[in-house]
PDB file of N, CA and C in Angstrom:
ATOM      1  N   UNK A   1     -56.563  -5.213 -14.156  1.00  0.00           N
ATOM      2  CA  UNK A   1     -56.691  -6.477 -13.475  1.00  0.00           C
ATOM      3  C   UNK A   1     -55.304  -7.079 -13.266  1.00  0.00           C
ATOM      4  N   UNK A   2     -54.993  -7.281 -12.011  1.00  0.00           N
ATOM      5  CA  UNK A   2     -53.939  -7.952 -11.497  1.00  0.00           C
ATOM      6  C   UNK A   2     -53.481  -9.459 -11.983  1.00  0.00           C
ATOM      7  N   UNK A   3     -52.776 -10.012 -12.854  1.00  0.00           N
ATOM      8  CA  UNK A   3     -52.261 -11.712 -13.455  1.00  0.00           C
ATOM      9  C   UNK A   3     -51.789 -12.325 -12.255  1.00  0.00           C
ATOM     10  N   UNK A   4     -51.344 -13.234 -11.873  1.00  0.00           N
ATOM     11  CA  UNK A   4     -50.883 -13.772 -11.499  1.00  0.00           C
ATOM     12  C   UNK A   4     -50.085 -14.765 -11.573  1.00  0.00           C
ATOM     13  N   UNK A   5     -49.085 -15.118 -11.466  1.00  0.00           N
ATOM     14  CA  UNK A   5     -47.676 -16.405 -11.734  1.00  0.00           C
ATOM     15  C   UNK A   5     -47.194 -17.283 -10.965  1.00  0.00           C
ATOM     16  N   UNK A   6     -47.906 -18.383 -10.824  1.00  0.00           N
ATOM     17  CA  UNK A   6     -47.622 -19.849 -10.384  1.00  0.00           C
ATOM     18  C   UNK A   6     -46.227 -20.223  -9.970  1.00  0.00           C
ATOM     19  N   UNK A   7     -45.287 -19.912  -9.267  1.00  0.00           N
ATOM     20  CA  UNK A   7     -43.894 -19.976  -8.986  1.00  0.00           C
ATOM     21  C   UNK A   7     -43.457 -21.462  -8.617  1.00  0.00           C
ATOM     22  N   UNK A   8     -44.355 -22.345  -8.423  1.00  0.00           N
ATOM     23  CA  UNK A   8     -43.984 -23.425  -7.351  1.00  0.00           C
ATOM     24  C   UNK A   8     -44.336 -23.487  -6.193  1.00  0.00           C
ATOM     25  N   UNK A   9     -44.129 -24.406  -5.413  1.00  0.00           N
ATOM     26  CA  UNK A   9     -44.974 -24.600  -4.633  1.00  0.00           C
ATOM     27  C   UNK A   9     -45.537 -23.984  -3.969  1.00  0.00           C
ATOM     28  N   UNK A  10     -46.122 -23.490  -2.840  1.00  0.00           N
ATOM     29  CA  UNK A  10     -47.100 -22.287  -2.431  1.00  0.00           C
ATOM     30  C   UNK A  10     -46.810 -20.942  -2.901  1.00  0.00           C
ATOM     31  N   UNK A  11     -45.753 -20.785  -3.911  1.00  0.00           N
ATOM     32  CA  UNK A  11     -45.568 -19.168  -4.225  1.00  0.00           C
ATOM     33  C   UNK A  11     -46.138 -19.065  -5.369  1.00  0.00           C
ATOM     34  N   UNK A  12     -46.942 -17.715  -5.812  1.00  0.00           N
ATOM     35  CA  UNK A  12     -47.060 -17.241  -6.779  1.00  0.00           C
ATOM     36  C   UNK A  12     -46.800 -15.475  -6.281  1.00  0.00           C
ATOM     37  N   UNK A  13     -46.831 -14.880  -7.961  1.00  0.00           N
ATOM     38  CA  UNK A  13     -46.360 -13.433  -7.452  1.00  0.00           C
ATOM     39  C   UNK A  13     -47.399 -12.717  -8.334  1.00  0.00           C
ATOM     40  N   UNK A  14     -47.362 -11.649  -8.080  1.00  0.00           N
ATOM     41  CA  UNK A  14     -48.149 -10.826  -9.347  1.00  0.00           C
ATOM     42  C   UNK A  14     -47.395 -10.253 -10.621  1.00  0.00           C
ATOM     43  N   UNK A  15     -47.857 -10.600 -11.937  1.00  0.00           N
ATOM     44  CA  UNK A  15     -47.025 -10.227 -12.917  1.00  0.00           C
ATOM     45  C   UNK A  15     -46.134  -9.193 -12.709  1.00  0.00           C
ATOM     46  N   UNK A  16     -46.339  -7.895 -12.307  1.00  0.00           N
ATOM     47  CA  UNK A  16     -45.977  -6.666 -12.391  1.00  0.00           C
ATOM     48  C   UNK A  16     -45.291  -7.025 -11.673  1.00  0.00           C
ATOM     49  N   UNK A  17     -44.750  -7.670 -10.386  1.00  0.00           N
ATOM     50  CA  UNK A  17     -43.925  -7.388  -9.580  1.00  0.00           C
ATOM     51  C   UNK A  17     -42.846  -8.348  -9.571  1.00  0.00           C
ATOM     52  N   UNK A  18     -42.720  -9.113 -10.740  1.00  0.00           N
ATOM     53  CA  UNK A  18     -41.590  -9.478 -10.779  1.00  0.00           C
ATOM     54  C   UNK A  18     -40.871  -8.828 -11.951  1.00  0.00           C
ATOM     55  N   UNK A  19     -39.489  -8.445 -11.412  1.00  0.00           N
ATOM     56  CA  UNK A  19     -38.263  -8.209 -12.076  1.00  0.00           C
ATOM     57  C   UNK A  19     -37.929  -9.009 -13.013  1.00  0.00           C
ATOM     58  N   UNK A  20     -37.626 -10.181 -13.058  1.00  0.00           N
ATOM     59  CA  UNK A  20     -36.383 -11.102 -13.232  1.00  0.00           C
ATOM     60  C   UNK A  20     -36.747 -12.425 -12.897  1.00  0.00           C
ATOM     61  N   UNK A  21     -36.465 -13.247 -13.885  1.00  0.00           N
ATOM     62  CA  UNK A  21     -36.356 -14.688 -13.619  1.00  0.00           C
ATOM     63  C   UNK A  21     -35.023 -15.177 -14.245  1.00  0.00           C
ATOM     64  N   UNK A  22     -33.962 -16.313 -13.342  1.00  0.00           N
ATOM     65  CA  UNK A  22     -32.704 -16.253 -13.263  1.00  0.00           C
ATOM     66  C   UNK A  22     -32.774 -17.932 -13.216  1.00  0.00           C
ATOM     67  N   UNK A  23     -31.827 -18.417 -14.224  1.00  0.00           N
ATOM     68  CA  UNK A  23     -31.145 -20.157 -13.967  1.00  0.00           C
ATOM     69  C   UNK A  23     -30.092 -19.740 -12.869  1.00  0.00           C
ATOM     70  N   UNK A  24     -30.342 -20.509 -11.914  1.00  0.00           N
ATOM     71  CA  UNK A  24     -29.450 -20.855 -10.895  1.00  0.00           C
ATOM     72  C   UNK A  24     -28.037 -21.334 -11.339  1.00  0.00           C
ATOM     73  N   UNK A  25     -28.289 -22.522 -12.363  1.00  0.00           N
ATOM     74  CA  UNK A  25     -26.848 -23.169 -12.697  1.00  0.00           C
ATOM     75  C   UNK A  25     -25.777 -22.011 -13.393  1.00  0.00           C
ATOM     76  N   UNK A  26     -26.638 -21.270 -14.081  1.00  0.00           N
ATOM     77  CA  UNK A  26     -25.933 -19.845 -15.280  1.00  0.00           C
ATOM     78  C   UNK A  26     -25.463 -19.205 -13.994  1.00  0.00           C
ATOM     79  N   UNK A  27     -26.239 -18.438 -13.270  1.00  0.00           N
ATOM     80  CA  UNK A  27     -26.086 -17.021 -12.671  1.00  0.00           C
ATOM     81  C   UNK A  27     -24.924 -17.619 -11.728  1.00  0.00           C
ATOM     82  N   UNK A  28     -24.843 -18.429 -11.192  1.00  0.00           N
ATOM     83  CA  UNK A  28     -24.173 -18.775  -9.382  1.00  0.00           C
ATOM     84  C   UNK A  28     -23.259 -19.160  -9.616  1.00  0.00           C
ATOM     85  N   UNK A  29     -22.534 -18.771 -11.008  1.00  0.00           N
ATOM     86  CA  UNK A  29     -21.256 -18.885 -11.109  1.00  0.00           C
ATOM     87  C   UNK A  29     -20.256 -17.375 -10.921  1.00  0.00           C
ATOM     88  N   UNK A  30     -21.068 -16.998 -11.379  1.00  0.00           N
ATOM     89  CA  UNK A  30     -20.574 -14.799 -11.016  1.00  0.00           C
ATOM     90  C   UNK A  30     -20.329 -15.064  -9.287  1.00  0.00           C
ATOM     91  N   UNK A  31     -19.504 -14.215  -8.561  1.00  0.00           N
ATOM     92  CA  UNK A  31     -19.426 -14.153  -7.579  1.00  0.00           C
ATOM     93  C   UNK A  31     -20.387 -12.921  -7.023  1.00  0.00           C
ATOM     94  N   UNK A  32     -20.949 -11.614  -7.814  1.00  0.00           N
ATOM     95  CA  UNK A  32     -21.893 -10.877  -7.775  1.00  0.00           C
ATOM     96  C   UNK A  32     -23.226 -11.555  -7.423  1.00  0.00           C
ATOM     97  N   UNK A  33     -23.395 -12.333  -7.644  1.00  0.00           N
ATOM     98  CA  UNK A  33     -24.633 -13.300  -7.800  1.00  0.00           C
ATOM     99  C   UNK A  33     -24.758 -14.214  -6.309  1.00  0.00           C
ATOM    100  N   UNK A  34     -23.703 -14.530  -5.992  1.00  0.00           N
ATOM    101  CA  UNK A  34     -23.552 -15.732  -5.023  1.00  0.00           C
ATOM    102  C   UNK A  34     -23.679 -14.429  -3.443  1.00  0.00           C
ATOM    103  N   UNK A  35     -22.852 -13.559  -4.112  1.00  0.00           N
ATOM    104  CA  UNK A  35     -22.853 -12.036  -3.073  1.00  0.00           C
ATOM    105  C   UNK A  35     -24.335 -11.596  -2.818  1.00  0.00           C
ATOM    106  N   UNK A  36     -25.226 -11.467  -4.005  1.00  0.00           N
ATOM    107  CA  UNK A  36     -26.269 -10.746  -3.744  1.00  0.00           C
ATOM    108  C   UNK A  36     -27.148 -11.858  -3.794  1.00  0.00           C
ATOM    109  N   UNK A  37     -27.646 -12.871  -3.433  1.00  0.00           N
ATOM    110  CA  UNK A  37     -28.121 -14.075  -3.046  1.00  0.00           C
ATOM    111  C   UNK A  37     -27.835 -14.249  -1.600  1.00  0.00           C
ATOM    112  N   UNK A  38     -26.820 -14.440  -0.956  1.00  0.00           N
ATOM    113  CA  UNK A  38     -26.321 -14.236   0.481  1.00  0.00           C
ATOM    114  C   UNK A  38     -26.469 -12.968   1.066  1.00  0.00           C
ATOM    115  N   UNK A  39     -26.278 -11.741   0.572  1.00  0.00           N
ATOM    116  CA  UNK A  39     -26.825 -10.948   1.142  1.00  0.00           C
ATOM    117  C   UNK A  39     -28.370 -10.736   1.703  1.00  0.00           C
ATOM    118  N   UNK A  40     -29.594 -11.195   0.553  1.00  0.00           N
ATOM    119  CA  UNK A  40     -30.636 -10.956   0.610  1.00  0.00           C
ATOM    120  C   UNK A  40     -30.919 -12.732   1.369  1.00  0.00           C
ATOM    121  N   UNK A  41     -30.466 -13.734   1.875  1.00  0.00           N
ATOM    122  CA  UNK A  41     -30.709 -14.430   2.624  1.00  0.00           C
ATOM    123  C   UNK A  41     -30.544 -13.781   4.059  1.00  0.00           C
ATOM    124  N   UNK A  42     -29.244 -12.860   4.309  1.00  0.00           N
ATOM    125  CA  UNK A  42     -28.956 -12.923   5.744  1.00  0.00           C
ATOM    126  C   UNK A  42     -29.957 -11.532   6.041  1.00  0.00           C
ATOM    127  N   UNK A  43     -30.793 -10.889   5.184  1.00  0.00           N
ATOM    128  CA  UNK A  43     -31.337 -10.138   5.494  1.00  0.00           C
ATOM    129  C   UNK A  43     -32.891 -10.287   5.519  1.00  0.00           C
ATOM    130  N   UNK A  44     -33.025 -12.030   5.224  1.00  0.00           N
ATOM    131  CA  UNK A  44     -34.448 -12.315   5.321  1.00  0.00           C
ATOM    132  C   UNK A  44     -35.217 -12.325   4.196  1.00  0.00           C
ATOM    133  N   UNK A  45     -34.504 -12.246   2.830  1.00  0.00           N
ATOM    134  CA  UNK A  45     -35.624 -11.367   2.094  1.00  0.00           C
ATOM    135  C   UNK A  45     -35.602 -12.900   0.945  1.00  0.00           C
ATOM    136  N   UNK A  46     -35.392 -13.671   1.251  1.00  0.00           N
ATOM    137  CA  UNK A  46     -35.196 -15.571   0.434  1.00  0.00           C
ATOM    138  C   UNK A  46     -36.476 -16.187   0.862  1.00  0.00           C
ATOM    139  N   UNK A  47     -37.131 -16.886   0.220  1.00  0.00           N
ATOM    140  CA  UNK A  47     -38.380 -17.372   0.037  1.00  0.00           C
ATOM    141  C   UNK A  47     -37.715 -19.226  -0.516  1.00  0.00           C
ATOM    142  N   UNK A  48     -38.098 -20.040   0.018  1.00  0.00           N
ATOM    143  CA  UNK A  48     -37.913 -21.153  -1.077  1.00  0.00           C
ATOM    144  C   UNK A  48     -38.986 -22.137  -1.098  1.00  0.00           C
ATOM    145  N   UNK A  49     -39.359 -21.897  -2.281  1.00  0.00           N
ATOM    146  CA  UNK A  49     -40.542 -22.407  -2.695  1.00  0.00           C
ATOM    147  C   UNK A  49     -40.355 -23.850  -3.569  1.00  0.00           C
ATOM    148  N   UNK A  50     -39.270 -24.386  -3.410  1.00  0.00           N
ATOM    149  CA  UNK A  50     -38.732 -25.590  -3.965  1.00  0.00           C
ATOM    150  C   UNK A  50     -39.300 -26.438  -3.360  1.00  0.00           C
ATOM    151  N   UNK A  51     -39.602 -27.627  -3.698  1.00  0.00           N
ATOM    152  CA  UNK A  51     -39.452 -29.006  -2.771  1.00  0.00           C
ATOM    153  C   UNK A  51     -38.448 -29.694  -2.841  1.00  0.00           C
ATOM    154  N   UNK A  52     -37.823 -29.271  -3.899  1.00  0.00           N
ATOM    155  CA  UNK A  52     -36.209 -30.132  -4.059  1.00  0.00           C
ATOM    156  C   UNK A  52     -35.432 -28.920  -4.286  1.00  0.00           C
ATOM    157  N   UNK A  53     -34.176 -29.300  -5.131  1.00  0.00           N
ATOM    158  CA  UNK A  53     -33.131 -28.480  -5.542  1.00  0.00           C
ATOM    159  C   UNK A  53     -33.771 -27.474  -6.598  1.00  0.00           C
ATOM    160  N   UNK A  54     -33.379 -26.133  -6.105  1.00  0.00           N
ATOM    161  CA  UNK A  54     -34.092 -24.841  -6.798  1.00  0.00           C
ATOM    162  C   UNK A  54     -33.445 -24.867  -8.109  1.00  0.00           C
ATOM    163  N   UNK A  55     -33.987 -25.019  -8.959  1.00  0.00           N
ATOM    164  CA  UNK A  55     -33.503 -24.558 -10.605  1.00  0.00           C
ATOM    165  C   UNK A  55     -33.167 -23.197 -10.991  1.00  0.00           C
ATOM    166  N   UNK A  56     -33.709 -22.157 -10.214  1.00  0.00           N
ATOM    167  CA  UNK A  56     -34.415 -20.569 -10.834  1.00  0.00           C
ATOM    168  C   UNK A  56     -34.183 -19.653  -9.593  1.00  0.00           C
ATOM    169  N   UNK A  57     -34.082 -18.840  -9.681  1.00  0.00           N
ATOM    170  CA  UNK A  57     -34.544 -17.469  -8.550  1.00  0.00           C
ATOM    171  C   UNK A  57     -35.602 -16.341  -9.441  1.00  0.00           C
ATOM    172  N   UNK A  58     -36.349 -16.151  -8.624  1.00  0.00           N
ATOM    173  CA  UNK A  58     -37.228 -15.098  -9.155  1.00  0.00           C
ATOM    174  C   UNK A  58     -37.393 -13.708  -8.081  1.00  0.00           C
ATOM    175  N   UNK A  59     -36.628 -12.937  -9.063  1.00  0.00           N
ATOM    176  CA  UNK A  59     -36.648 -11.352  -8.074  1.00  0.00           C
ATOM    177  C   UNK A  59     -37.834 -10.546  -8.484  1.00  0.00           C
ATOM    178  N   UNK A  60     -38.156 -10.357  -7.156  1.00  0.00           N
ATOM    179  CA  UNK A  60     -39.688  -9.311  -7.235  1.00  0.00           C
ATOM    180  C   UNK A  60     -39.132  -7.611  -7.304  1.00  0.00           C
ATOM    181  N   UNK A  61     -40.231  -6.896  -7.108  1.00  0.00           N
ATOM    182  CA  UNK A  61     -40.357  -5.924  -6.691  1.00  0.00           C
ATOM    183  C   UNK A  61     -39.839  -5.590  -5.436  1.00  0.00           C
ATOM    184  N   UNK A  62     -40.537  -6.220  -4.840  1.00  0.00           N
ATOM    185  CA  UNK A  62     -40.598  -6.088  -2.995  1.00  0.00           C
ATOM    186  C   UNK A  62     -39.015  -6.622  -2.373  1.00  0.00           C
ATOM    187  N   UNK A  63     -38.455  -6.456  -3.206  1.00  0.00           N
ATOM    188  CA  UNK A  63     -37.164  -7.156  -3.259  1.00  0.00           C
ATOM    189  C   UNK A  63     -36.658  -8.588  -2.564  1.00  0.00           C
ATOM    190  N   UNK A  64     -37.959  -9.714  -2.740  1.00  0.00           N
ATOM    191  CA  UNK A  64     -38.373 -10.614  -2.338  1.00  0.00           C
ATOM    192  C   UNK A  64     -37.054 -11.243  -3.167  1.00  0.00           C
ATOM    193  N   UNK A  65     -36.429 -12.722  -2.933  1.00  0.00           N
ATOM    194  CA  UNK A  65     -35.978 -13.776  -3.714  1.00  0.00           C
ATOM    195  C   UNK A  65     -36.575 -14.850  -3.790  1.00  0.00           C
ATOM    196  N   UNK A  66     -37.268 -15.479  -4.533  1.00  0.00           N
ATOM    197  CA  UNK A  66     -37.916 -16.480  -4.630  1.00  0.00           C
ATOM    198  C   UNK A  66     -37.384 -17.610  -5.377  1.00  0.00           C
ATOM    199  N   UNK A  67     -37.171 -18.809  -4.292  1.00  0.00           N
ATOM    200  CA  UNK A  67     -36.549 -19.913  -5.349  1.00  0.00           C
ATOM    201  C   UNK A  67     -37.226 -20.947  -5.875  1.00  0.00           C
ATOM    202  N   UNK A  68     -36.876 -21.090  -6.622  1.00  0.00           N
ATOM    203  CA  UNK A  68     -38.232 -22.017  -7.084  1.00  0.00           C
ATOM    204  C   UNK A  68     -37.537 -23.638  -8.232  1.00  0.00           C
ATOM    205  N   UNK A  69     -38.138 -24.403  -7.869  1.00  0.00           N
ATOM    206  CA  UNK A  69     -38.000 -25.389  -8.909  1.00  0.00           C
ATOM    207  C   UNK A  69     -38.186 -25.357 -10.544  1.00  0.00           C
ATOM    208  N   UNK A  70     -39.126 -24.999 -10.719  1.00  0.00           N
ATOM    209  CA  UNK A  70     -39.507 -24.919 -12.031  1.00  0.00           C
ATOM    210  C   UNK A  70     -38.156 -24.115 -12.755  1.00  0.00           C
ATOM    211  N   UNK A  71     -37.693 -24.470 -14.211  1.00  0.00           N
ATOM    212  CA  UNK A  71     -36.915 -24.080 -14.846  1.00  0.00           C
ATOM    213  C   UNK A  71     -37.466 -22.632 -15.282  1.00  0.00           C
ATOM    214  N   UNK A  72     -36.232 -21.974 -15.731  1.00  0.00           N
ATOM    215  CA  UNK A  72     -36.678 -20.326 -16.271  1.00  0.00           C
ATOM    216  C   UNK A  72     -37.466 -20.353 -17.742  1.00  0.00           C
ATOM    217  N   UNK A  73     -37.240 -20.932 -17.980  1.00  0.00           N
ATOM    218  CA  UNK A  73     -38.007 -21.458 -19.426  1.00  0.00           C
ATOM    219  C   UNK A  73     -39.421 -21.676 -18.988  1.00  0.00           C
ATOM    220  N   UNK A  74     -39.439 -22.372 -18.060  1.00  0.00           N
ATOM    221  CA  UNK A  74     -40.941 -23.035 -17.832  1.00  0.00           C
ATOM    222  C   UNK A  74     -41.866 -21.337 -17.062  1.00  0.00           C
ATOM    223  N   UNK A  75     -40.966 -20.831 -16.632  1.00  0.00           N
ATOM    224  CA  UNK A  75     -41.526 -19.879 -15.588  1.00  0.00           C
ATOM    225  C   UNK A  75     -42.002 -18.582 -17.180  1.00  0.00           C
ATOM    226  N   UNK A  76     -41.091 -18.453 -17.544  1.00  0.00           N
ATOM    227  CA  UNK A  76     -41.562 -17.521 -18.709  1.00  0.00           C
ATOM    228  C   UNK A  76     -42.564 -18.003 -19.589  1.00  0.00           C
ATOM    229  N   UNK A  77     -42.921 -19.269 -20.183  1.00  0.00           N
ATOM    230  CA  UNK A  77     -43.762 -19.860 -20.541  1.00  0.00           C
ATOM    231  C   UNK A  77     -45.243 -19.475 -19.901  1.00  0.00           C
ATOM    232  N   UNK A  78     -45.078 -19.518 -18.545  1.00  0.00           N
ATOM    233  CA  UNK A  78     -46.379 -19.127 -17.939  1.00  0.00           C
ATOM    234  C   UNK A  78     -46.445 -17.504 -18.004  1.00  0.00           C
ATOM    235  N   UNK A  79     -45.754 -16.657 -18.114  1.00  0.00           N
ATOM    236  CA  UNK A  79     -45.911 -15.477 -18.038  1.00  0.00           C
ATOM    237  C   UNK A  79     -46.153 -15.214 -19.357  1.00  0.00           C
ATOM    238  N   UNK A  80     -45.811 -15.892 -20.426  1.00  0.00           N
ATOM    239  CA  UNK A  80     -46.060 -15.638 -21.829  1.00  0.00           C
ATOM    240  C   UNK A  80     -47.758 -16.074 -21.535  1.00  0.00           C
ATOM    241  N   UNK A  81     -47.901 -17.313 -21.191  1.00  0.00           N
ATOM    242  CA  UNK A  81     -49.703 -17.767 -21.280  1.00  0.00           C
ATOM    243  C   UNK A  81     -49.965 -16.564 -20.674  1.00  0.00           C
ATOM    244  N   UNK A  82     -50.041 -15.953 -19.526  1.00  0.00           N
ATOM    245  CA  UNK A  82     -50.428 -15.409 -19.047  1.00  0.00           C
ATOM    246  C   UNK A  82     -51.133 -13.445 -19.783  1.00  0.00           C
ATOM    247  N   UNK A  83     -50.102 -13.755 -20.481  1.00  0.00           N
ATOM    248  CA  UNK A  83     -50.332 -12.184 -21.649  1.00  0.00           C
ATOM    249  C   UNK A  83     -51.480 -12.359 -22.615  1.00  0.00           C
ATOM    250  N   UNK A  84     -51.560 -14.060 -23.030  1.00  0.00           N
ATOM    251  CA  UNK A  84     -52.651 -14.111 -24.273  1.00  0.00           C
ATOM    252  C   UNK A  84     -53.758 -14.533 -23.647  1.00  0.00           C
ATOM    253  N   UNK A  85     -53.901 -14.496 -22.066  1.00  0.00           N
ATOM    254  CA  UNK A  85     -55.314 -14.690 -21.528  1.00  0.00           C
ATOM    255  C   UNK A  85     -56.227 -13.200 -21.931  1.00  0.00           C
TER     256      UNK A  85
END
């Protein structure tokens, strides 16, 4: 049975297919980061699921970027609930 993960606003993903959940303020200081963030914008593959200023990026499978408000803490929190359902 497929879980599912609440990302913010209209996004959710399926457990399995996310990689990675990332603080924006930590990561976007690497220039690797700011590189492969801009890359996968100019190639379409950025989602922003924020209503305000994105806290997080969440990398899928599908090599989706998903930005999202909710803190990385909060996002793992749900993926933790999500294991003891």
């Amino acid at each position: 049975m497929s879980r599912y993960v609440y990302l913010g606003g209209d996004a959710a993903r399926r457990e399995d297919g996310i990689l990675g959940i990332f603080d924006l303020d930590n990561t976007s200081w690497s220039h690797l980061t700011r590189d492969f963030l801009a890359r996968a914008e100019r190639d379409g593959r950025v989602k922003n699921a924020a209503e305000d200023i994105p806290r997080s990026f969440v990398l899928c499978a599908d090599k989706t970027v998903i930005l999202t408000q909710p803190s990385p803490a909060t996002l793992a929190r749900r993926l933790d609930e999500q294991e003891r359902i």
